[in-house]
C-alpha atoms as a PDB file:
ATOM      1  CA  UNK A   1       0.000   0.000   0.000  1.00  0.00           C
ATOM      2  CA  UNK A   2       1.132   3.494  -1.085  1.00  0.00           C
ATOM      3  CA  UNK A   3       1.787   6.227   1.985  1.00  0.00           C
ATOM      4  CA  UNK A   4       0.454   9.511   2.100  1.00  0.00           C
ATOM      5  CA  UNK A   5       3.314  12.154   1.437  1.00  0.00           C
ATOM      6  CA  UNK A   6       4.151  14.159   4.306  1.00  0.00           C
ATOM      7  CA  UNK A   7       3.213  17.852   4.009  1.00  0.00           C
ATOM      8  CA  UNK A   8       6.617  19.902   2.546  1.00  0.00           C
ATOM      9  CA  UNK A   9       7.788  22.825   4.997  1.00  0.00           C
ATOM     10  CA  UNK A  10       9.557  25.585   3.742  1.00  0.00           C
ATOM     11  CA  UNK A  11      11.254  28.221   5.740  1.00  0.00           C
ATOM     12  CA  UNK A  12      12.840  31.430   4.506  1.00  0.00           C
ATOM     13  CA  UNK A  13      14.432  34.216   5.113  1.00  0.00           C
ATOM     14  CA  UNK A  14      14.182  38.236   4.264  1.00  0.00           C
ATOM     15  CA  UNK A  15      15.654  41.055   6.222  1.00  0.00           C
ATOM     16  CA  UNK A  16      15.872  39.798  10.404  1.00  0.00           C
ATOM     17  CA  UNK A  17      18.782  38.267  12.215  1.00  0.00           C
ATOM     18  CA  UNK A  18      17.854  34.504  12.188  1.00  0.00           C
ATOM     19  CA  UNK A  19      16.499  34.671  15.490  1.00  0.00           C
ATOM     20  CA  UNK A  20      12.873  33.183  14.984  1.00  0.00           C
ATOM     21  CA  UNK A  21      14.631  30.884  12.495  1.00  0.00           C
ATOM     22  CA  UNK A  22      16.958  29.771  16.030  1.00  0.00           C
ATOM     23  CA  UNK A  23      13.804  29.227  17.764  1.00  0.00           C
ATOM     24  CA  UNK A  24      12.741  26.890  15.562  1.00  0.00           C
ATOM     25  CA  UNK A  25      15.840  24.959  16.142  1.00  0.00           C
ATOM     26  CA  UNK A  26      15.757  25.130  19.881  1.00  0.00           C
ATOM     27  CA  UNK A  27      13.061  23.124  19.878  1.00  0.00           C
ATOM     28  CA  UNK A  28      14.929  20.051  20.206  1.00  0.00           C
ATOM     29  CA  UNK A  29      12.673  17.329  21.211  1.00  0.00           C
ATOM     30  CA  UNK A  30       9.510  18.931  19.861  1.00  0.00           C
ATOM     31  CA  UNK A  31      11.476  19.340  16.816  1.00  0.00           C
ATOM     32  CA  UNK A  32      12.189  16.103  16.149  1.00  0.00           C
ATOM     33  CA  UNK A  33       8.152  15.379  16.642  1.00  0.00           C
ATOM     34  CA  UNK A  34       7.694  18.205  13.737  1.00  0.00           C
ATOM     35  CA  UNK A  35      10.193  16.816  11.170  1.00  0.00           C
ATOM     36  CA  UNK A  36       8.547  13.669  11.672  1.00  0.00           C
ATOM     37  CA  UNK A  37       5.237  14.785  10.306  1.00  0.00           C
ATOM     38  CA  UNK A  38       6.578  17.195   7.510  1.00  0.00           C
ATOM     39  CA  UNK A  39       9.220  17.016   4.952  1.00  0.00           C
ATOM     40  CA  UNK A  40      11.409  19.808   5.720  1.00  0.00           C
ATOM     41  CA  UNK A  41      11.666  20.856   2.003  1.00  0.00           C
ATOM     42  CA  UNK A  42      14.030  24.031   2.366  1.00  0.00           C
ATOM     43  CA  UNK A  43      15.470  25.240   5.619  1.00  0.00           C
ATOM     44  CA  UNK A  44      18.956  26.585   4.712  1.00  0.00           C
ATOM     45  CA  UNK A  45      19.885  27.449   8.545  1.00  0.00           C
ATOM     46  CA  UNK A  46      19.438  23.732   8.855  1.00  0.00           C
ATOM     47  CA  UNK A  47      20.344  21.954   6.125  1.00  0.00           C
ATOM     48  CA  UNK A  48      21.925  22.642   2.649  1.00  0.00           C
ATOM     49  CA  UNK A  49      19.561  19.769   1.107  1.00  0.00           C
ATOM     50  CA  UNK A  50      16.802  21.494  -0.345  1.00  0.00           C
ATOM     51  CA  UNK A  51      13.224  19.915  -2.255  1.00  0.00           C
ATOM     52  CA  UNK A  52      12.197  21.707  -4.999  1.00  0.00           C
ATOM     53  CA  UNK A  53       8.572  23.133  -4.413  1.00  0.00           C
ATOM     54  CA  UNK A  54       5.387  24.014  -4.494  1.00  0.00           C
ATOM     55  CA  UNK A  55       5.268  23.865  -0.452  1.00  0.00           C
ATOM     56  CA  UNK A  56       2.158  22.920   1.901  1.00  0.00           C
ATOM     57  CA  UNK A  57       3.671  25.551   4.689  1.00  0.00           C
ATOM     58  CA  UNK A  58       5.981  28.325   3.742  1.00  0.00           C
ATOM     59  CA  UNK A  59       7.525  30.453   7.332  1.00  0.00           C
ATOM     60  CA  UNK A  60       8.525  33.303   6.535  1.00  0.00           C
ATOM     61  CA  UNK A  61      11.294  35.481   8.701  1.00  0.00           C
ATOM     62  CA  UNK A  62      12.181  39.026   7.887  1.00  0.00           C
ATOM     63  CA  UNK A  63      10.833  42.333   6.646  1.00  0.00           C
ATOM     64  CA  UNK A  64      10.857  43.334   2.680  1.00  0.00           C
ATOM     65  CA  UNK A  65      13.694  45.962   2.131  1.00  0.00           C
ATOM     66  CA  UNK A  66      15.351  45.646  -1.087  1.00  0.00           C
ATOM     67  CA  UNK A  67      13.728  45.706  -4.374  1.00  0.00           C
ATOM     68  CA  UNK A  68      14.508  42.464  -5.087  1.00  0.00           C
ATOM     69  CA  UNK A  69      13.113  40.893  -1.425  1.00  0.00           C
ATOM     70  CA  UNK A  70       9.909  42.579  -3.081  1.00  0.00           C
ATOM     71  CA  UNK A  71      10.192  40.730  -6.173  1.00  0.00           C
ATOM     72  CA  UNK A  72      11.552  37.746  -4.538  1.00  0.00           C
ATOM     73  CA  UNK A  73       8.388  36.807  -1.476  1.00  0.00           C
ATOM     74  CA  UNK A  74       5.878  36.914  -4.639  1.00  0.00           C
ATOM     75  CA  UNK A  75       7.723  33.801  -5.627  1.00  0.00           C
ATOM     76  CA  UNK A  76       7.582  32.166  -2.351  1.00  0.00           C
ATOM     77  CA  UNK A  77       3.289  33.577  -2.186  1.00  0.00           C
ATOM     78  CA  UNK A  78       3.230  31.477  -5.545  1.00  0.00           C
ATOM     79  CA  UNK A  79       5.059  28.374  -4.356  1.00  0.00           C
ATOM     80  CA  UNK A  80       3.385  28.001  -0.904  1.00  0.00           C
ATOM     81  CA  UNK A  81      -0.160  26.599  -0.168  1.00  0.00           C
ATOM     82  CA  UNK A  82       0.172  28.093   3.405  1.00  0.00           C
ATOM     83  CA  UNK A  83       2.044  30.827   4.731  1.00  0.00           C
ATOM     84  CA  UNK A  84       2.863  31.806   7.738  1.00  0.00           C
ATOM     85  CA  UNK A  85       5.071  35.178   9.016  1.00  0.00           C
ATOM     86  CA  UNK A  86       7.350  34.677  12.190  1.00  0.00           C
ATOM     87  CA  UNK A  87       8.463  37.369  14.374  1.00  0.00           C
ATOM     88  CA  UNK A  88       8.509  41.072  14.623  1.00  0.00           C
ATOM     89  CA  UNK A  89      10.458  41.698  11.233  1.00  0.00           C
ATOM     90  CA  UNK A  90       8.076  39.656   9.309  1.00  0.00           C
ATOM     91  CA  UNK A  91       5.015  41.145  11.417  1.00  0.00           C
ATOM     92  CA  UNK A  92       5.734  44.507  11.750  1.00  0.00           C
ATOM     93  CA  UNK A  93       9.025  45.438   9.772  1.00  0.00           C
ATOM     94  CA  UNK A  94      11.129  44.761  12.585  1.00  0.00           C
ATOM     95  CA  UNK A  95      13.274  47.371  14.149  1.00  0.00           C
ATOM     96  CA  UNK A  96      14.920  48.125  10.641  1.00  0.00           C
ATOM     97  CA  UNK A  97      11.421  49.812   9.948  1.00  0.00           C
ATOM     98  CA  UNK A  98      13.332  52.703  12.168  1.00  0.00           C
ATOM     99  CA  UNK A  99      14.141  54.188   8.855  1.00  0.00           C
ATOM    100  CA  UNK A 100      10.556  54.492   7.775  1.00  0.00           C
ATOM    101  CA  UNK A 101      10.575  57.394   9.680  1.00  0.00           C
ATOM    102  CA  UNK A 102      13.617  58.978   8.316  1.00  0.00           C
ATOM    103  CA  UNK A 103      15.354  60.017   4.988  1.00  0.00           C
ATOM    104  CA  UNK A 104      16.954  56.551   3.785  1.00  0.00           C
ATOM    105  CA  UNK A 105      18.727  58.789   1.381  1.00  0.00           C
ATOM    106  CA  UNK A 106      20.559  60.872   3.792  1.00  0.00           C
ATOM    107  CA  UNK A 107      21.618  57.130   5.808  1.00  0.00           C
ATOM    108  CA  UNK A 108      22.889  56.187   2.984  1.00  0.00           C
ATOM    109  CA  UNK A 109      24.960  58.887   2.053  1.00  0.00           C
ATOM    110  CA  UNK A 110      26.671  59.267   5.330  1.00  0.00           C
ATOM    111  CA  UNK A 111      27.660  55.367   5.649  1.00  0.00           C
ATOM    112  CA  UNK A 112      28.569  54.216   2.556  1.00  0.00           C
ATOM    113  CA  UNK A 113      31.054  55.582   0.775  1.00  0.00           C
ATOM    114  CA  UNK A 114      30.001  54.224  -2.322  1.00  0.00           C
ATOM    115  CA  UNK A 115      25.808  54.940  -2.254  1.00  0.00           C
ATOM    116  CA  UNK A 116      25.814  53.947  -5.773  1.00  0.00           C
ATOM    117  CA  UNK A 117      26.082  50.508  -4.757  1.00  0.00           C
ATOM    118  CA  UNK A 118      23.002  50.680  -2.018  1.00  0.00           C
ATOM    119  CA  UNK A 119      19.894  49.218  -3.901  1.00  0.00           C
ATOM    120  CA  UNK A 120      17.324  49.317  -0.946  1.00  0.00           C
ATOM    121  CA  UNK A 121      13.766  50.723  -0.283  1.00  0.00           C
ATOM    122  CA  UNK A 122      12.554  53.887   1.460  1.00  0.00           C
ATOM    123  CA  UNK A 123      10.743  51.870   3.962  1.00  0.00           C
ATOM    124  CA  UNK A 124      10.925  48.528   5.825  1.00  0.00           C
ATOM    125  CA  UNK A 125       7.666  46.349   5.657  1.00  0.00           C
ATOM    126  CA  UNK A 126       6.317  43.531   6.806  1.00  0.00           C
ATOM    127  CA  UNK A 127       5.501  40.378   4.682  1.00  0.00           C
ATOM    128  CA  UNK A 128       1.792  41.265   4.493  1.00  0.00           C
ATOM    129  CA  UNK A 129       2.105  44.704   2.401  1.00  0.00           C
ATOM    130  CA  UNK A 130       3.415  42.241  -0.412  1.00  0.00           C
ATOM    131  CA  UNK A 131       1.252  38.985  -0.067  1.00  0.00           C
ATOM    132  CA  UNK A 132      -1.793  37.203   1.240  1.00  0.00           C
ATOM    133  CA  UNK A 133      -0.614  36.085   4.869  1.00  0.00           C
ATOM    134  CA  UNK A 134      -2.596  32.973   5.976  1.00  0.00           C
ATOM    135  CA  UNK A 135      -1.659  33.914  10.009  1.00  0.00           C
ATOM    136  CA  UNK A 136       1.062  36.321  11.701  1.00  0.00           C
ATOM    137  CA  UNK A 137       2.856  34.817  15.010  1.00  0.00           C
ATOM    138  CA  UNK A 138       4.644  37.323  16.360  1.00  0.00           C
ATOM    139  CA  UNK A 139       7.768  37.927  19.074  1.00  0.00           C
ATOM    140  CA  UNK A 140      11.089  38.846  19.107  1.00  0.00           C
ATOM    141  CA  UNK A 141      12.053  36.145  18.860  1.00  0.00           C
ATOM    142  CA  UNK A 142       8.869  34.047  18.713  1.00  0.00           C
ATOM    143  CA  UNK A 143       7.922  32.067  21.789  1.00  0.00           C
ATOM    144  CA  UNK A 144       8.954  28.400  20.519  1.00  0.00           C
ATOM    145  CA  UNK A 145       6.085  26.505  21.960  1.00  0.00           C
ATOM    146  CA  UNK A 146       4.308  28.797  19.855  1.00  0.00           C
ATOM    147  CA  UNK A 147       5.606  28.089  16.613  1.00  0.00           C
ATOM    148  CA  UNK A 148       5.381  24.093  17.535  1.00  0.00           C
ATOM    149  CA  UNK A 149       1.231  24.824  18.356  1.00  0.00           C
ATOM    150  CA  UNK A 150       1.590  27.046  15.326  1.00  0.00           C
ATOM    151  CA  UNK A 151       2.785  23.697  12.711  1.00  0.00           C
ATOM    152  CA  UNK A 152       0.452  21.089  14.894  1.00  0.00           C
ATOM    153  CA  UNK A 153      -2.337  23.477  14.001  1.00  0.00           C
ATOM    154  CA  UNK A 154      -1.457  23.279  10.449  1.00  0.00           C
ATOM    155  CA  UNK A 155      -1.465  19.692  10.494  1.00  0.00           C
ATOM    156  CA  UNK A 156      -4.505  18.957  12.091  1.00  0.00           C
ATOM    157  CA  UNK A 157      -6.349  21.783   9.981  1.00  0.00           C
ATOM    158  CA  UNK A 158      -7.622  23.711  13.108  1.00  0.00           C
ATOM    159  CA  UNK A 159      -6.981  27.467  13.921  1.00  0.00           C
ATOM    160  CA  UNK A 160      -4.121  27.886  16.555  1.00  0.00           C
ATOM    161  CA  UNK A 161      -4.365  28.212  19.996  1.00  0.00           C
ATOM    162  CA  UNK A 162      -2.083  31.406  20.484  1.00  0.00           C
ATOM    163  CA  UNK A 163      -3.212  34.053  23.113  1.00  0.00           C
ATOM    164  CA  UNK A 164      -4.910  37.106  22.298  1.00  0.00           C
ATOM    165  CA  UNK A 165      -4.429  38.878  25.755  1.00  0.00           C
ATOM    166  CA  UNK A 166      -1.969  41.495  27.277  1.00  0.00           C
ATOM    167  CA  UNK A 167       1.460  40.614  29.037  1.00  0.00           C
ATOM    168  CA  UNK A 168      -0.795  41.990  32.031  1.00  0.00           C
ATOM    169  CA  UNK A 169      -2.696  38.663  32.220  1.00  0.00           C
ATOM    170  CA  UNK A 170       0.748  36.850  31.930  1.00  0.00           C
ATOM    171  CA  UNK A 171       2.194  38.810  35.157  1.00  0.00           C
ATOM    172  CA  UNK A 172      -1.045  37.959  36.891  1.00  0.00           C
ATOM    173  CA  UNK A 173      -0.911  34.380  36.115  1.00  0.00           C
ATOM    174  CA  UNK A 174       2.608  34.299  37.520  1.00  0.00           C
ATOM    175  CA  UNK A 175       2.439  36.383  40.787  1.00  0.00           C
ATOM    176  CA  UNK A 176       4.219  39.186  39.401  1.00  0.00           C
ATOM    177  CA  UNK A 177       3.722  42.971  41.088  1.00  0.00           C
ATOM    178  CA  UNK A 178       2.875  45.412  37.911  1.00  0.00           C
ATOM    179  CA  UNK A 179       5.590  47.521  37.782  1.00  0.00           C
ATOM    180  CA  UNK A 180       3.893  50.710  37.414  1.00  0.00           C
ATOM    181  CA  UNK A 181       1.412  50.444  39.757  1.00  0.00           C
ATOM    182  CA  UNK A 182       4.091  49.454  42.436  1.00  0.00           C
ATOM    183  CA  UNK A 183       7.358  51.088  41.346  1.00  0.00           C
ATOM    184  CA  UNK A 184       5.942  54.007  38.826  1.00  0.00           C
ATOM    185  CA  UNK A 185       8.015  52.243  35.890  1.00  0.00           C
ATOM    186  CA  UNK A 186       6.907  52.637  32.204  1.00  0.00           C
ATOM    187  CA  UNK A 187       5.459  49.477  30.855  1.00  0.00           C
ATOM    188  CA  UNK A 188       4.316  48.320  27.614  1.00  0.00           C
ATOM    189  CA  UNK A 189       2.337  45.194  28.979  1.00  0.00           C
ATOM    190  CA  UNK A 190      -1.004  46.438  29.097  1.00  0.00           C
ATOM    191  CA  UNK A 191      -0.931  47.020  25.353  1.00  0.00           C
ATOM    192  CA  UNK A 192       1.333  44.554  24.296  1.00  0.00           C
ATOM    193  CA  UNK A 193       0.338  40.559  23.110  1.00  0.00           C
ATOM    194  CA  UNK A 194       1.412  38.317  25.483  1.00  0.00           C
ATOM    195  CA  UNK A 195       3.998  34.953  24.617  1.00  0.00           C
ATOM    196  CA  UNK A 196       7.019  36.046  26.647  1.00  0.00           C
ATOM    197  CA  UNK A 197       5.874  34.515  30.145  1.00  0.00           C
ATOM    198  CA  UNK A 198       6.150  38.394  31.673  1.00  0.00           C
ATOM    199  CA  UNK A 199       9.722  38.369  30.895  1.00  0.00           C
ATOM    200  CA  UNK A 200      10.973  41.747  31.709  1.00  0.00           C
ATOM    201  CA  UNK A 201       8.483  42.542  34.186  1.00  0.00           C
ATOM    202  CA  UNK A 202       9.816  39.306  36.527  1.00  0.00           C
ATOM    203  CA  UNK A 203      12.751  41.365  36.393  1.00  0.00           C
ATOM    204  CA  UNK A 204      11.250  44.789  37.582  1.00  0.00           C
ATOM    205  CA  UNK A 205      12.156  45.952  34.202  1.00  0.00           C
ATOM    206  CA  UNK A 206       9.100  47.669  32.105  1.00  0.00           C
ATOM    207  CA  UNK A 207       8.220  45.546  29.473  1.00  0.00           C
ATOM    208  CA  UNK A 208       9.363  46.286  26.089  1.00  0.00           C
ATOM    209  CA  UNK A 209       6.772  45.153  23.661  1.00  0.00           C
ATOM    210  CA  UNK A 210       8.779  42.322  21.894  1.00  0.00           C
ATOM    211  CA  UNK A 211       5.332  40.868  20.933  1.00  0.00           C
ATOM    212  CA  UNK A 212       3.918  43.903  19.673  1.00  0.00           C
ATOM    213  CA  UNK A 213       0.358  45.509  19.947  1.00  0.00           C
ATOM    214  CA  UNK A 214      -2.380  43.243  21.412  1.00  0.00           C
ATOM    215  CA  UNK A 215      -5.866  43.191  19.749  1.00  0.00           C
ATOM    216  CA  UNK A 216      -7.264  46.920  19.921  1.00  0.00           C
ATOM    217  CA  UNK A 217      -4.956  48.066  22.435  1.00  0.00           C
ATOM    218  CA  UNK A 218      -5.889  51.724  24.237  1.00  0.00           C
ATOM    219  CA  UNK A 219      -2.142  53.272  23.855  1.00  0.00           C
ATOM    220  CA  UNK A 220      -3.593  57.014  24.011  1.00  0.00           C
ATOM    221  CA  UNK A 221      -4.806  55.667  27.492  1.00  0.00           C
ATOM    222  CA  UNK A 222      -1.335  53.821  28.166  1.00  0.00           C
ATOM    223  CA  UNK A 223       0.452  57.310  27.336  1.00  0.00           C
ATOM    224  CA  UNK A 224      -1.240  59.481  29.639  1.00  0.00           C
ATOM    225  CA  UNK A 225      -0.835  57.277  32.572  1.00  0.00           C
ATOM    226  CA  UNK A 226       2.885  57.394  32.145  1.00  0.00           C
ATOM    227  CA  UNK A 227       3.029  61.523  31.491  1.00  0.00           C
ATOM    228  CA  UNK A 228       1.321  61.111  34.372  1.00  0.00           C
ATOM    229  CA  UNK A 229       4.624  59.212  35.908  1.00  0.00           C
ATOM    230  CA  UNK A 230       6.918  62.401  34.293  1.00  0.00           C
ATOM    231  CA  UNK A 231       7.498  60.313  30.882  1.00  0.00           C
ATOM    232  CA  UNK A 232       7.881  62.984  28.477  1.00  0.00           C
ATOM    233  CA  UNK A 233       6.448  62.739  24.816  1.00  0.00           C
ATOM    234  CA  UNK A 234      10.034  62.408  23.254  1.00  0.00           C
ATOM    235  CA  UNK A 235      10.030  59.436  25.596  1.00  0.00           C
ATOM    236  CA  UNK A 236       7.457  57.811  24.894  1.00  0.00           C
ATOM    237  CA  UNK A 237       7.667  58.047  20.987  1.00  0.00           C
ATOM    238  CA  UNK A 238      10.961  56.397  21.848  1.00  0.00           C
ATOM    239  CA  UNK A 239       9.214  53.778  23.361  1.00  0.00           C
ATOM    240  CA  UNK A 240       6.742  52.606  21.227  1.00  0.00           C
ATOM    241  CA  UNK A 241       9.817  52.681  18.039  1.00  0.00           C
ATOM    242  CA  UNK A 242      10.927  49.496  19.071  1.00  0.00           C
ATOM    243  CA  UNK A 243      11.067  46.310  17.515  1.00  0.00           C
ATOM    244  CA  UNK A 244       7.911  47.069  16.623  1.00  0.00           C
ATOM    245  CA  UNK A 245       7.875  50.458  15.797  1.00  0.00           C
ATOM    246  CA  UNK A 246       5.655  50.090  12.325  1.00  0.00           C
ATOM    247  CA  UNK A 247       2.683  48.078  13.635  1.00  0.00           C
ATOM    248  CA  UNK A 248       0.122  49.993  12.763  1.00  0.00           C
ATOM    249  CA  UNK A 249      -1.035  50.947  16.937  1.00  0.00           C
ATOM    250  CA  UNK A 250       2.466  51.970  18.019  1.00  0.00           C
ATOM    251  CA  UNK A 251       3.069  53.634  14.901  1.00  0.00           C
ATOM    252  CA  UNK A 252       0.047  55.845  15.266  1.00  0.00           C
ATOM    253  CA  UNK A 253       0.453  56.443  18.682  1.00  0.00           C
ATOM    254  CA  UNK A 254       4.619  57.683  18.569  1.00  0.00           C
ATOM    255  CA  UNK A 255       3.047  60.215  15.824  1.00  0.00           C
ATOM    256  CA  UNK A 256       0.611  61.168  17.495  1.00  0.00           C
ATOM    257  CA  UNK A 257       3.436  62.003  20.223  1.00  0.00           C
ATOM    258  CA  UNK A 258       5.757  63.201  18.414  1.00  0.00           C
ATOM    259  CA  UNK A 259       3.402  66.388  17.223  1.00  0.00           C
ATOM    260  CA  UNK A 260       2.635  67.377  20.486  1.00  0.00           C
END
């Protein structure tokens, strides 16, 4: 009797440092599970053996910054059944989409000293200005367990169980003390998606918003509490352009900011 082929995973990369692409790795054990349901077609940061396509389930790391990343992820939309974006560069433009709010031209011409040779675009964006994305997980880097619950989901053709509340929930669920209710510090939690366990906040540290913005998060709210706590508007546009400084809520809010 003939076996069913295993589903062919794909995973590639566009502007980001391979860090979701090392969480997928560090998933040692549940790894192993994975590549034992899926062909792992093309995975350079894993193997130099590569399957020629189409693909059941493309990943997709990075942001689009180059011309020829533009040209480049319309091939991958064509070859891939599924596709899924990883992390905050793939999300949200990553924190290369700092230049989105700048003149790339002027960056250019004081760092290279041949700008004739730079071929790159004005702004850094994620996968979905380009293509049709079939689901964003976000993080930087993604929460692994994630990504596993992310693939199983594929798999078992069922919508994933990710969270879709706050990093406020996560410090509850853990014991932590909020930060700025008890220390005054400026925290990103209560607008940010949870999948970092609390991290920073564990730490007394604010958190940072690594995950970026939650489902219809109230950041105009978020910002007046912490003017309220002597963070001045220069401050908190800094804030909000971090890693995920071009999703669409921070963005609008660290405008909105930097105006007043």
């Amino acid at each position: 009797m003939s076996r069913t082929p295993k589903p062919k995973l794909a995973v590639w990369k566009f502007a980001s440092c391979d860090g979701c692409q090392l969480s997928l790795l560090d998933c040692e054990d549940d790894l192993m599970a994975v590549a034992g349901e899926v062909d792992i077609a093309n995975f350079p940061e894993a193997s130099r053996a590569m399957v020629a396509g189409p693909y059941d389930l493309s990943l997709v790391e990075g942001s689009i910054t180059t011309p020829h990343d533009a040209a480049r992820i319309q091939e991958v939309r064509r070859m891939s059944k599924t596709l899924i974006t990883i992390g905050a560069c793939a999300t949200a433009g990553g924190i290369q989409a700092l230049r989105n709010f700048q003149d790339v031209s002027e960056f250019v011409s004081i760092v290279y000293a041949t700008p004739a040779y730079i071929d790159t675009l004005d702004h850094s964006t994620p996968i979905a200005d380009h293509v049709q994305v079939d689901f964003e997980l976000r993080g930087c880097p993604i929460n692994k367990h994630q990504l596993v619950e992310v693939i199983s989901a594929f798999l078992h053709r069922r919508k994933p169980n990710t969270p879709a509340h706050s990093v406020c929930m996560e410090c509850k669920q853990r014991g932590t003390v909020c930060v700025m209710v008890a220390h005054q510090t400026p925290c990103l939690g209560p607008v940010t998606h949870a999948g970092c366990g609390a991290l920073c906040p564990s730490y007394n540290r604010g958190c940072y918003g690594c995950y970026g913005p939650q489902e219809m998060p109230n950041t105009n709210a978020l910002s007046v509490w912490w003017q309220q706590l002597g963070v001045t508007s220069p401050e908190i546009v800094r804030t909000f352009r971090g890693f995920n400084a071009y999703a669409e809520p921070f963005r609008r809010e660290s405008d909105a900011r930097e105006h007043k």
